[in-house]
Protein backbone atom coordinates (compact mmCIF):
# COMPACT_ATOMS: atom_id res chain seq x y z
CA UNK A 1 19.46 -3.10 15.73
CA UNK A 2 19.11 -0.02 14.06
CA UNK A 3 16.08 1.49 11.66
CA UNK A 4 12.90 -0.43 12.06
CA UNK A 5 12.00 -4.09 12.27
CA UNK A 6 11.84 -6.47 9.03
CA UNK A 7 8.33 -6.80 10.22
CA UNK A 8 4.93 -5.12 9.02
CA UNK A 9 2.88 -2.95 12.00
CA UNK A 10 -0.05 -4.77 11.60
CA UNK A 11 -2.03 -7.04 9.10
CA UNK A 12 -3.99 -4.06 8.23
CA UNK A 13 -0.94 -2.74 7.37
CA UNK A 14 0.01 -5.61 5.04
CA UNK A 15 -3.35 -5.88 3.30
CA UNK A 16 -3.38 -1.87 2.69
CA UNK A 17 0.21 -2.24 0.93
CA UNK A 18 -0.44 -4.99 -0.86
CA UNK A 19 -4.17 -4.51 -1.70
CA UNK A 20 -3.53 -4.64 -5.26
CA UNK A 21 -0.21 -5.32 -6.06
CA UNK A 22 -0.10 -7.32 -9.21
CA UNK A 23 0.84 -10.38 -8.52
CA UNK A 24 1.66 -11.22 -5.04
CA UNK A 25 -1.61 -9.37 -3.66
CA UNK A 26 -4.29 -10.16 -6.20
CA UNK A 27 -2.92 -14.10 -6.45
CA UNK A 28 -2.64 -14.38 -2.74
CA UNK A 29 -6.74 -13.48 -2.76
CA UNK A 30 -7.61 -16.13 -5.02
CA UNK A 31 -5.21 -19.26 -4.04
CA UNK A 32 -6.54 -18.60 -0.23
CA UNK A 33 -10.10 -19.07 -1.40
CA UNK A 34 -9.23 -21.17 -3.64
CA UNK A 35 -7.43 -23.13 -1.07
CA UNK A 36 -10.17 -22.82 1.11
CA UNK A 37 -12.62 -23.93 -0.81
CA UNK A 38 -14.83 -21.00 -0.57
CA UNK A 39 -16.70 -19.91 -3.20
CA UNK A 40 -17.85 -16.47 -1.69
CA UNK A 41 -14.24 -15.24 -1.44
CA UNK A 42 -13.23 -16.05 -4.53
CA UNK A 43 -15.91 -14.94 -6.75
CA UNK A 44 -15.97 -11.80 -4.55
CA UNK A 45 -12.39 -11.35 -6.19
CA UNK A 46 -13.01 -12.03 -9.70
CA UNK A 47 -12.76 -8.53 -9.94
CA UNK A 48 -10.36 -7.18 -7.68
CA UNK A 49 -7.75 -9.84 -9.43
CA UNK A 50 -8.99 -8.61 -13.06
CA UNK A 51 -8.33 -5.12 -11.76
CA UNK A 52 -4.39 -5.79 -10.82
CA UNK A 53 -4.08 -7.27 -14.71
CA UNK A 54 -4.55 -11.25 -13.42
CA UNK A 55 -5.93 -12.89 -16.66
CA UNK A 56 -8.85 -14.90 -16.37
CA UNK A 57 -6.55 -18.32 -17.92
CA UNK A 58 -4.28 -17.64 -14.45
CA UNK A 59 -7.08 -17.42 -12.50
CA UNK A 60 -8.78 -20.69 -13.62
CA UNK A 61 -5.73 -22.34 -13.05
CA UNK A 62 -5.12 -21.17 -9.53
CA UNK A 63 -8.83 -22.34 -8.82
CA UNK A 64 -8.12 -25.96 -10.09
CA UNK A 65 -4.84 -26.17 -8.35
CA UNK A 66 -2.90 -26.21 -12.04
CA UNK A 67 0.23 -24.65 -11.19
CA UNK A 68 2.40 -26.13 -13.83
CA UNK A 69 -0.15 -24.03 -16.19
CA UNK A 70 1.37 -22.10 -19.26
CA UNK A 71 -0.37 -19.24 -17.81
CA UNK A 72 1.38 -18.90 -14.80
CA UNK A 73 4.60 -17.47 -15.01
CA UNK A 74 7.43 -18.75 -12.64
CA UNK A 75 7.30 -16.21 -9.94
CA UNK A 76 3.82 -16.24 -9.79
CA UNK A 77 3.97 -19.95 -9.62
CA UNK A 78 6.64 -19.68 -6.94
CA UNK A 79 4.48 -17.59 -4.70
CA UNK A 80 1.11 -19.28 -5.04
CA UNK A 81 2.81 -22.98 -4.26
CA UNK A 82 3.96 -21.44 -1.85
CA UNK A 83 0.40 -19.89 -0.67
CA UNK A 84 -1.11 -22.99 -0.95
CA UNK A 85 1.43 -25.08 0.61
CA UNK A 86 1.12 -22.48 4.16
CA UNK A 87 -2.48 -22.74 3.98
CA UNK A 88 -2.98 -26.91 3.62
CA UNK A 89 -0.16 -27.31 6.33
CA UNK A 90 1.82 -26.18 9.53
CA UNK A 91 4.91 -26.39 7.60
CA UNK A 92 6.45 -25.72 3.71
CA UNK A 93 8.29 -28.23 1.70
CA UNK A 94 12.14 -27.13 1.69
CA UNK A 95 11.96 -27.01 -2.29
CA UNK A 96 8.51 -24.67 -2.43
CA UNK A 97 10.24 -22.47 0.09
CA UNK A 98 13.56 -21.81 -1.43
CA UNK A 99 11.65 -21.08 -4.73
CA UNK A 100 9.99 -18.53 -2.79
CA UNK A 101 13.06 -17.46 -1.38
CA UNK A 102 14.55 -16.70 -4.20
CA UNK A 103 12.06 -13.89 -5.55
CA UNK A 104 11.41 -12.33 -2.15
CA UNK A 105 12.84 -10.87 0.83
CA UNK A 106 12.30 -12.19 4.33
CA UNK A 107 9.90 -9.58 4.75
CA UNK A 108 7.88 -9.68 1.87
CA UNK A 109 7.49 -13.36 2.75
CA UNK A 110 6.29 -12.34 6.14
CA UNK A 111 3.87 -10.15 4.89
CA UNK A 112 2.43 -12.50 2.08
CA UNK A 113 2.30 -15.44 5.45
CA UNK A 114 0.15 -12.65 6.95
CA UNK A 115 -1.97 -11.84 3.92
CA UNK A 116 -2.54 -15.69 3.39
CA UNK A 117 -3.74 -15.94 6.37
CA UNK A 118 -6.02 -13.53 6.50
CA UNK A 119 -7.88 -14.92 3.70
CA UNK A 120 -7.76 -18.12 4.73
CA UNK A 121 -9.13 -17.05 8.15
CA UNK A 122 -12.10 -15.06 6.23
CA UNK A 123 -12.29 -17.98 4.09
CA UNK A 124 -12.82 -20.56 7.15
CA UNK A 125 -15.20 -17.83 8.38
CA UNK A 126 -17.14 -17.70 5.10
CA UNK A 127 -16.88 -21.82 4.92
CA UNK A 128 -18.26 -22.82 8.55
CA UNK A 129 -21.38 -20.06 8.37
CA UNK A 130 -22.07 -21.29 5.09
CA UNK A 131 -22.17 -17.67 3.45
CA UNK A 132 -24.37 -17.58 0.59
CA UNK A 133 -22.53 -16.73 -2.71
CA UNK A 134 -23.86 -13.32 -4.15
CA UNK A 135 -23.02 -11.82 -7.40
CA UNK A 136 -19.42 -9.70 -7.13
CA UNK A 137 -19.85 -6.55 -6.41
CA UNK A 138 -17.64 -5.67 -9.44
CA UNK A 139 -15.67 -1.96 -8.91
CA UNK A 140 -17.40 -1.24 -5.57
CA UNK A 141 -15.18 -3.07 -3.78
CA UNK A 142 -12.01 -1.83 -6.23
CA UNK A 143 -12.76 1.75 -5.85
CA UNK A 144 -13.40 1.65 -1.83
CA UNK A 145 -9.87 -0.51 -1.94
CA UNK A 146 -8.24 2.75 -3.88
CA UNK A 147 -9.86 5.23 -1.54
CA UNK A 148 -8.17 3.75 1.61
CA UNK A 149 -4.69 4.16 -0.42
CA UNK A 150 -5.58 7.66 -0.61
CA UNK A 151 -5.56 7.03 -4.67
CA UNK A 152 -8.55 7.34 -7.29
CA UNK A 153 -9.04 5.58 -10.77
């Protein structure tokens, strides 16, 4: 094999690269706390999804588990079934993941396991210690997010 590995360094990697990536990034925050059932997380990022240009109608939907809402298009559908399908079991129904498939590479699905995980992991964290839910902290956590990409608003 030549060139480097289809495969990210490191999940710190993954989350800088994707930390707001319309989309893939921004949903993948939400469906794991949604998915999770943790309140913290995901009203921690209201904001950060608002940011990346997630409307408020998607977001609602992703929390109730409406994925055959108007608001979501198909390829954001596609990636959040298929979010929410790796974080309720140890495997993916064949038809979520060839929808998947189809609008990403091997890596990119990789990475977006990885991300998922991480916020379901942080999620679990937040669920079992019974974190308090706090206001968000609005562009705080959006500008210190841009700052470790080495970009400003």
């Amino acid at each position: 094999m030549t060139g480097r590995p289809p495969f990210p360094q490191t999940p710190a990697h993954v989350l800088k690269k994707r930390a707001h990536a319309a989309g893939q990034g921004a949903h993948g925050r939400v469906t794991a706390a949604a998915a999770t059932d943790c309140e913290y997380e995901f009203v921690q990022h209201v904001p950060v999804s608002a940011s990346c240009g997630v409307p408020e109608a998607v977001r609602d939907a992703i929390e109730r588990w409406d994925f055959d809402a108007p608001e979501l298009p198909d390829d954001d559908r596609a990636i959040v079934r298929f979010m929410a399908a790796v974080v309720a079991a140890p495997t993916v129904p064949d038809e979520i993941f060839s929808a998947v498939e189809e609008r990403l590479t091997a890596r990119e699905i990789l990475e977006i396991m990885q991300v998922t995980g991480f916020y379901w992991s942080f999620g679990r964290v937040c669920t079992v210690l019974e974190v308090e839910t706090e206001s968000d902290h609005g562009d705080a956590v959006i500008d210190a997010s841009l700052r470790m990409q080495g970009t400003a608003r």
